[in-house]
Structure formats: structure tokens, C-alpha cells
N, C-alpha and C. Protein backbone atom coordinates (compact mmCIF):
# COMPACT_ATOMS: atom_id res chain seq x y z
N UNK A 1 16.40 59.14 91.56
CA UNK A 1 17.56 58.27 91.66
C UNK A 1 18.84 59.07 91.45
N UNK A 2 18.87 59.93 90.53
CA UNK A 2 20.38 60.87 90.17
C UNK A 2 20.53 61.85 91.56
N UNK A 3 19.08 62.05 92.18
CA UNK A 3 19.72 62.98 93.31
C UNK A 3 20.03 62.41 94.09
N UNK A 4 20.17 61.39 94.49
CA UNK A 4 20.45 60.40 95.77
C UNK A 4 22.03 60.28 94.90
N UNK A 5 22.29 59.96 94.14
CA UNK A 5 23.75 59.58 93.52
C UNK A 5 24.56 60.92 93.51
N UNK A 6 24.02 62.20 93.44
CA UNK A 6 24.33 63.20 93.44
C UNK A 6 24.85 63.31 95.09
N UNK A 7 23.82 63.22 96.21
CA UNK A 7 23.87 63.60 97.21
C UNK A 7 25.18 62.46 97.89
N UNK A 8 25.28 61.38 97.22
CA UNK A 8 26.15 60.45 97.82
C UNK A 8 27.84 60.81 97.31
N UNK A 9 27.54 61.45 96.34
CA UNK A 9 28.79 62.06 95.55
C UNK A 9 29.07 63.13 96.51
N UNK A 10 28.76 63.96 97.27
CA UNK A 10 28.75 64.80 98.33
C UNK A 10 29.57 64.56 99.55
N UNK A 11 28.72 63.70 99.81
CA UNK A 11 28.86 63.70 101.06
C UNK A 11 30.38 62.03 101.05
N UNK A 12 30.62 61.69 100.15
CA UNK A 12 31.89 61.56 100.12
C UNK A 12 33.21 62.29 99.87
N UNK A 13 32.92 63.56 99.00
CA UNK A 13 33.79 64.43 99.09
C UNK A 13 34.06 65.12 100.57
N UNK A 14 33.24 65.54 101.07
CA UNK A 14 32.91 66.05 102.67
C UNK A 14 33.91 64.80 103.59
N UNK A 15 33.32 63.46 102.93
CA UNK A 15 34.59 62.65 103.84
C UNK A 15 35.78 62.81 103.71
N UNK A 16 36.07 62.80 102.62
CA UNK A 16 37.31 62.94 101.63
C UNK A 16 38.24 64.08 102.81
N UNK A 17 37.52 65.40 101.94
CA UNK A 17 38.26 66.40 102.94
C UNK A 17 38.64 66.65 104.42
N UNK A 18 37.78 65.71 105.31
CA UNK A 18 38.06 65.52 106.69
C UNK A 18 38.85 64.47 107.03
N UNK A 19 39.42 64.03 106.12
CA UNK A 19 39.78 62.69 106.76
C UNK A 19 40.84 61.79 105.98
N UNK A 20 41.31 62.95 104.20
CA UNK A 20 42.35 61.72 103.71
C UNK A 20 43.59 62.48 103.57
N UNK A 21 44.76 61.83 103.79
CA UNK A 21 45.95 62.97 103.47
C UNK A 21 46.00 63.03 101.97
N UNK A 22 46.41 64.34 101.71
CA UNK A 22 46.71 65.22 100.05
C UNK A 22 47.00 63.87 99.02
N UNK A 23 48.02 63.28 99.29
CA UNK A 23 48.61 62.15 98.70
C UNK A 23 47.42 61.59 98.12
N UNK A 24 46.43 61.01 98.83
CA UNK A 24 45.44 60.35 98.69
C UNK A 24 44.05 61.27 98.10
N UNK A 25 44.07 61.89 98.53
CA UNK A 25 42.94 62.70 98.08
C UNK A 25 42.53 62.93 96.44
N UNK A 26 43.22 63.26 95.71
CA UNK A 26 43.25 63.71 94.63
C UNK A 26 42.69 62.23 93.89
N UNK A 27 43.62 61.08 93.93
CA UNK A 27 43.07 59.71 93.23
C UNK A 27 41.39 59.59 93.55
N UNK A 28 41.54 59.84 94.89
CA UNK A 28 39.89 59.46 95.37
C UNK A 28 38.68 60.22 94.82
N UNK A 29 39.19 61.62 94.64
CA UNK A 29 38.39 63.11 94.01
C UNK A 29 38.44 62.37 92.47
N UNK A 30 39.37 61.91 91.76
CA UNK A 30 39.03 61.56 90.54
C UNK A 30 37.98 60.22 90.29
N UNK A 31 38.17 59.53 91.28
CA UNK A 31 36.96 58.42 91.19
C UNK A 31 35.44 58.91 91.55
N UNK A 32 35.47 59.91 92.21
CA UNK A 32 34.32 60.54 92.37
C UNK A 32 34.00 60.67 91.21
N UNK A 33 35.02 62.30 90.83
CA UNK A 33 34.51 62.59 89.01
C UNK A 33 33.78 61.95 88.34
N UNK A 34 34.80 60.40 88.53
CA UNK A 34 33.89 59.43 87.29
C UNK A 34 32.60 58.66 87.43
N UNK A 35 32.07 59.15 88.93
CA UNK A 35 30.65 58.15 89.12
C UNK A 35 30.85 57.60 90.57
N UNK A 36 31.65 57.40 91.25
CA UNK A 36 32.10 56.93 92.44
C UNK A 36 31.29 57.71 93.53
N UNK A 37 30.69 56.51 94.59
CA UNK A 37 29.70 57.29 95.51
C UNK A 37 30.66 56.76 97.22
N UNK A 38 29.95 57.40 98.05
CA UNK A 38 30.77 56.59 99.13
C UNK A 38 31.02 55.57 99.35
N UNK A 39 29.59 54.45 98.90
CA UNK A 39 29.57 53.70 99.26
C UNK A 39 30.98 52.32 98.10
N UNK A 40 30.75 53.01 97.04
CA UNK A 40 31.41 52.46 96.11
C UNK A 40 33.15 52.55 96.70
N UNK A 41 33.55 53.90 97.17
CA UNK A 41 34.60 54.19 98.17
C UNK A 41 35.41 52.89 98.82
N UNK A 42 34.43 52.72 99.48
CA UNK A 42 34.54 52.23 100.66
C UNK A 42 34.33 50.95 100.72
N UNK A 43 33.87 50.54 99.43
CA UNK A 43 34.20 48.82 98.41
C UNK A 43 35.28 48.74 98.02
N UNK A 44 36.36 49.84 97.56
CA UNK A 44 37.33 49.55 96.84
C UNK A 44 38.70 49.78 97.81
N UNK A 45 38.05 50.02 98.85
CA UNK A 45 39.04 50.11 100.47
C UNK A 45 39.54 51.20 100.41
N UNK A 46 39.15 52.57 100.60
CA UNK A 46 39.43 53.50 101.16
C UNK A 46 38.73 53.92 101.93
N UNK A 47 37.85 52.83 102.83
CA UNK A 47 37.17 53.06 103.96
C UNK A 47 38.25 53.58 105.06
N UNK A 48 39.21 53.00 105.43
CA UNK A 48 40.32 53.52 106.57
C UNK A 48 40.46 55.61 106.29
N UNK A 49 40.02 55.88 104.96
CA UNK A 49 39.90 57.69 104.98
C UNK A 49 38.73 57.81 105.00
N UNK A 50 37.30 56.97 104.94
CA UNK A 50 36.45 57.55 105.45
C UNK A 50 35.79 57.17 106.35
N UNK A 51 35.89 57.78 107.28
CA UNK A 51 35.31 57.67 108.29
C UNK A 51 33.48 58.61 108.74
């Protein structure tokens, strides 16, 4: 279960970097930090940066 949460922590950063301007990025990188997976992302509406 932690590697799947691990791997989802990933591969939202990977979104992150393709796809949010600087401005935005950094808030989003800190919700990661704290436990934040894509999918959690993309509940709290920063789906429009990941694509």
C-alpha cells in the first residue's frame, strides 16, 4: 500500500513539472510533501495543471 502512495506521489510531481506555472508549483510540491497523491490533486482542483 505505501508503494502505490509512494508511486502516486511521483507521478504527480512529473505532472506538476510538465504542466503548472512556477507561481503554482511550489503550493502544489508542498501538498505533496504532506501526503498529497494525484489523485487527491485533482480533488482539491488543480486538475486544470494536471493534465
Amino acid at each position: 500500500m505505501n508503494e502505490d502512495k509512494d508511486r502516486g506521489q511521483r507521478i504527480a510531481i512529473m505532472a506538476i513539472k510538465e504542466n503548472t506555472p512556477k507561481d503554482v508549483e511550489q503550493e502544489i510540491l508542498n501538498l505533496i510533501s504532506a501526503g498529497d497523491t494525484l489523485k487527491d490533486l485533482k480533488n482539491r482542483g488543480y486538475s486544470t495543471h494536471l493534465s
